[in-house]
PDB file of N, CA and C in Angstrom:
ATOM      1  N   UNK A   1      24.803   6.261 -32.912  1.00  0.00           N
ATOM      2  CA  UNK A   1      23.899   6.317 -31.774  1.00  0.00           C
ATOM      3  C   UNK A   1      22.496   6.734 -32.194  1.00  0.00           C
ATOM      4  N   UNK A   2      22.435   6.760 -33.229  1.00  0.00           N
ATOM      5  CA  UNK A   2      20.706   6.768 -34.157  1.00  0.00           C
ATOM      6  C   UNK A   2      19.828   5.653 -33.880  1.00  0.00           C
ATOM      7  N   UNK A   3      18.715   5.689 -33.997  1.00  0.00           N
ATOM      8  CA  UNK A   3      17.664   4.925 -33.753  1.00  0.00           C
ATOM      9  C   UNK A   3      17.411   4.362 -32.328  1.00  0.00           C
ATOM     10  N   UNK A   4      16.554   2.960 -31.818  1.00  0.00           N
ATOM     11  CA  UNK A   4      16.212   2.534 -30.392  1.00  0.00           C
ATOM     12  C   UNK A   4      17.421   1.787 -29.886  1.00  0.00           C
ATOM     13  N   UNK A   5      16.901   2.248 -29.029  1.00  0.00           N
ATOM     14  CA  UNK A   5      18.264   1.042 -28.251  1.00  0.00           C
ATOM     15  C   UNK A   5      16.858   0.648 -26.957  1.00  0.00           C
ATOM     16  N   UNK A   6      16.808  -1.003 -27.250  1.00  0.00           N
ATOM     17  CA  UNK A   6      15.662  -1.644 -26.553  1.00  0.00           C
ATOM     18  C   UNK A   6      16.309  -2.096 -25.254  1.00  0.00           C
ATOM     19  N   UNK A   7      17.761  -2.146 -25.050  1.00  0.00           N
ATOM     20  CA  UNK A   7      18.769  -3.014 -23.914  1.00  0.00           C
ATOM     21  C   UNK A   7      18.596  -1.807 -22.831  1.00  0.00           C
ATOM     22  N   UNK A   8      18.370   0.043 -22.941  1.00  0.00           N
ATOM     23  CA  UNK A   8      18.466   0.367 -22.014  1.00  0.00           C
ATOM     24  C   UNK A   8      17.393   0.350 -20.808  1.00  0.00           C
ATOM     25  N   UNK A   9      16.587  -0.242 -20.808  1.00  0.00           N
ATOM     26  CA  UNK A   9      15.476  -0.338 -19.760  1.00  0.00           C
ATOM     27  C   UNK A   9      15.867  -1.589 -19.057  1.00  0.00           C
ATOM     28  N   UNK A  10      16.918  -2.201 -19.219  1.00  0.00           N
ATOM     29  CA  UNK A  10      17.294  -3.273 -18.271  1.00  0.00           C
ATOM     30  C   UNK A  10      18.356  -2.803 -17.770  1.00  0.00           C
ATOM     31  N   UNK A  11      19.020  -1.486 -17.923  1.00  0.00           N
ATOM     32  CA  UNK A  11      20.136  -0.893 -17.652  1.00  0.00           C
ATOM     33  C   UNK A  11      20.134  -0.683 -16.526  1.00  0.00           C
ATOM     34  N   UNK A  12      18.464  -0.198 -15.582  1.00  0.00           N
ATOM     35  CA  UNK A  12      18.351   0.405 -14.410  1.00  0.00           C
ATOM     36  C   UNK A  12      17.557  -0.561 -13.470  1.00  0.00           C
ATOM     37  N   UNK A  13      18.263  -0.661 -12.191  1.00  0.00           N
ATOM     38  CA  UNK A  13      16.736  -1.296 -11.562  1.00  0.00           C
ATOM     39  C   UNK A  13      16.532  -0.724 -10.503  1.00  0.00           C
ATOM     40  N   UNK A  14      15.077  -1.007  -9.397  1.00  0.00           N
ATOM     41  CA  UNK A  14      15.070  -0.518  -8.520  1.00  0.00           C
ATOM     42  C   UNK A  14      14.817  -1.616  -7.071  1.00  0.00           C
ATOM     43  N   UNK A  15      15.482  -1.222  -6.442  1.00  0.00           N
ATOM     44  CA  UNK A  15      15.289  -2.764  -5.512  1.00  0.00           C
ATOM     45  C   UNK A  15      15.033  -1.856  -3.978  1.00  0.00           C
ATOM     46  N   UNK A  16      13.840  -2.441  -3.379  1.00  0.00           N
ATOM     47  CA  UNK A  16      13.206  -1.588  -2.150  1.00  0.00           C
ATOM     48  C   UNK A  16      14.518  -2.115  -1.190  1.00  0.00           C
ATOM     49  N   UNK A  17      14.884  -1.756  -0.881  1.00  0.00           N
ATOM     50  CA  UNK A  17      15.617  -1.388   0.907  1.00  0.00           C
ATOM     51  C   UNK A  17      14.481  -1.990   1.681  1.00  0.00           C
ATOM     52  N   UNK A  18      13.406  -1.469   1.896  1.00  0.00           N
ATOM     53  CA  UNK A  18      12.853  -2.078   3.255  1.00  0.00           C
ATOM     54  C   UNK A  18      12.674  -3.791   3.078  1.00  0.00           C
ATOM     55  N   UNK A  19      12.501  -4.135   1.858  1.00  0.00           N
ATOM     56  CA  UNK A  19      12.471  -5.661   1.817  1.00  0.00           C
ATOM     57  C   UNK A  19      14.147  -6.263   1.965  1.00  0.00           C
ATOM     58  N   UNK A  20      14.906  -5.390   1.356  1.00  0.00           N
ATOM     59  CA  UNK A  20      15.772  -6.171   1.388  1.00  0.00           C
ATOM     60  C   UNK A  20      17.417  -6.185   2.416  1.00  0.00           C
ATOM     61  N   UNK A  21      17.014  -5.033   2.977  1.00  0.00           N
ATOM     62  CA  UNK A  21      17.983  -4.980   4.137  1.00  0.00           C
ATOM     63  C   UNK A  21      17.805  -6.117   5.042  1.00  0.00           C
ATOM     64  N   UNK A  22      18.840  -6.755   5.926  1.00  0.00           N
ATOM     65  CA  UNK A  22      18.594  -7.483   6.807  1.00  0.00           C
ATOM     66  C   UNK A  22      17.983  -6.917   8.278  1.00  0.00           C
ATOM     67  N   UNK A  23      18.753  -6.081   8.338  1.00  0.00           N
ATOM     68  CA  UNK A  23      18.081  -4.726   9.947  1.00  0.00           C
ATOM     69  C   UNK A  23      16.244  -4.487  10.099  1.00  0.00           C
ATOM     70  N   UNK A  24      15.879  -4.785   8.414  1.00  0.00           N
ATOM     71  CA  UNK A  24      14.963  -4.028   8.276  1.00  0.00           C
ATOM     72  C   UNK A  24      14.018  -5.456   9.305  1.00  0.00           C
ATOM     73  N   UNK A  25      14.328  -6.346   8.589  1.00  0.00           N
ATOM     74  CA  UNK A  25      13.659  -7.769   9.176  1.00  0.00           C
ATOM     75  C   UNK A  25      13.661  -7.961  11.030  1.00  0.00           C
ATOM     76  N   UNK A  26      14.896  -7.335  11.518  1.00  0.00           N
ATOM     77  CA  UNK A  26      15.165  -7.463  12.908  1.00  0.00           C
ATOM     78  C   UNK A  26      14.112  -6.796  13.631  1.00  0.00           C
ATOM     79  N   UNK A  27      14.336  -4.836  12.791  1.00  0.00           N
ATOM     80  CA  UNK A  27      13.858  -4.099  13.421  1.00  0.00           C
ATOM     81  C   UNK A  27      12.042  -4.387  13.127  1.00  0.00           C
ATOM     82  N   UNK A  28      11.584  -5.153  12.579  1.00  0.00           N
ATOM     83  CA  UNK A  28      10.036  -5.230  12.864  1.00  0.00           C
ATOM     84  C   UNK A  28       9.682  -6.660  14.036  1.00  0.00           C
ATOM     85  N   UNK A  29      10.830  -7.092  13.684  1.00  0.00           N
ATOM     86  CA  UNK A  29      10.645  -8.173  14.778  1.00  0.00           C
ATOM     87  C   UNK A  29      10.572  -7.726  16.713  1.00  0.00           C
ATOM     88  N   UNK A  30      11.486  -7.129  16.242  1.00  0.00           N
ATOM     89  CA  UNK A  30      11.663  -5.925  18.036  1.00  0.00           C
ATOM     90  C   UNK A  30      10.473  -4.915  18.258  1.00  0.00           C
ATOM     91  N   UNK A  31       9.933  -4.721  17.072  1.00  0.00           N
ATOM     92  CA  UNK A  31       8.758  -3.420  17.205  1.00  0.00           C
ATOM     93  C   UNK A  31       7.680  -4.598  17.710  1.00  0.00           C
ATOM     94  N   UNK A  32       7.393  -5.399  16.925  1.00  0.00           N
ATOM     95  CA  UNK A  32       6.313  -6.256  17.517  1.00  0.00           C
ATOM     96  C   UNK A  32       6.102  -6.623  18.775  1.00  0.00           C
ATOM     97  N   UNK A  33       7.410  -7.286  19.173  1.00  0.00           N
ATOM     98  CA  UNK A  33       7.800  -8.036  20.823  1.00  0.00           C
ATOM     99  C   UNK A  33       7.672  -6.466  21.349  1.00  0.00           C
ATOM    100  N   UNK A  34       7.937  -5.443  21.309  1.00  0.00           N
ATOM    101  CA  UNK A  34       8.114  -4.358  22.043  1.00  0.00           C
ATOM    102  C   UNK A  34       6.457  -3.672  22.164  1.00  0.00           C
ATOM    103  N   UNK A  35       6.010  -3.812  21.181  1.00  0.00           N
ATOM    104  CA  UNK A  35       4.252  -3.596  21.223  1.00  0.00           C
ATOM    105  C   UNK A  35       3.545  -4.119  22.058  1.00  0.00           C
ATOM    106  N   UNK A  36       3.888  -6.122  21.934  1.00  0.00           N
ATOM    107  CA  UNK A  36       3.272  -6.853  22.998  1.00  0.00           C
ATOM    108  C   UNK A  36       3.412  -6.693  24.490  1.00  0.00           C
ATOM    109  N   UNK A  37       5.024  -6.580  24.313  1.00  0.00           N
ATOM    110  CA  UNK A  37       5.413  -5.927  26.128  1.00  0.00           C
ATOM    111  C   UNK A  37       4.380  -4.839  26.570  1.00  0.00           C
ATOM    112  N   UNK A  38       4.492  -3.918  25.691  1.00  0.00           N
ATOM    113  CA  UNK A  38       3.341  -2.379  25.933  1.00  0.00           C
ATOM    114  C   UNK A  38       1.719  -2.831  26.636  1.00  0.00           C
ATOM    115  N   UNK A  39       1.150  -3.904  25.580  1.00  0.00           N
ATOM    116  CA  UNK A  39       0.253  -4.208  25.797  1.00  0.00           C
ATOM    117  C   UNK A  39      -0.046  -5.192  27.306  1.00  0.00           C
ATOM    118  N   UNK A  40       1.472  -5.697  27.401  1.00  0.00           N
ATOM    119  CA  UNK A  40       1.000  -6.720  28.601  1.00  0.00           C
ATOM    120  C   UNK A  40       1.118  -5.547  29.932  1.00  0.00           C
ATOM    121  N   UNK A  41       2.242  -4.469  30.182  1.00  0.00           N
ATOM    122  CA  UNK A  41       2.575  -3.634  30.918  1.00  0.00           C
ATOM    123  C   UNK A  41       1.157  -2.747  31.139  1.00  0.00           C
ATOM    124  N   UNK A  42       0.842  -2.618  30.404  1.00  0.00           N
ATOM    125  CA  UNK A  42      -0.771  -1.218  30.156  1.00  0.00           C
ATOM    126  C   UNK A  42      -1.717  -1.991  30.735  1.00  0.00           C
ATOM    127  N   UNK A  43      -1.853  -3.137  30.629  1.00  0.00           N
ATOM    128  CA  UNK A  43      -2.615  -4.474  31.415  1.00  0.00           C
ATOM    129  C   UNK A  43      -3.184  -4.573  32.745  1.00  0.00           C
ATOM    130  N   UNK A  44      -1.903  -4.236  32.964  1.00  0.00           N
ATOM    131  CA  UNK A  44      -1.924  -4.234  34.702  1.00  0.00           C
ATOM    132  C   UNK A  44      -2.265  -2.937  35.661  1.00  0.00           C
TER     133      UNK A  44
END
């Protein structure tokens, strides 16, 4: 176990959650439509 070992930096990765959940995609879709509602409701 002497010297580099160049293979361990592919050993780890890091992968964001907010891109890659599916919920994550829903829940900005509902925040938006739910913003616009705000805006049309505050309107009046």
């Amino acid at each position: 176990m002497r010297g580099t070992d160049k293979a361990s930096g592919s050993l780890f990765s890091y992968v964001d959650l907010e891109e890659r959940h599916p919920l994550r995609l829903i829940r900005r879709i509902i925040n938006d439509e739910l913003a616009s509602l705000d805006a049309v409701s505050t309107a009046e």
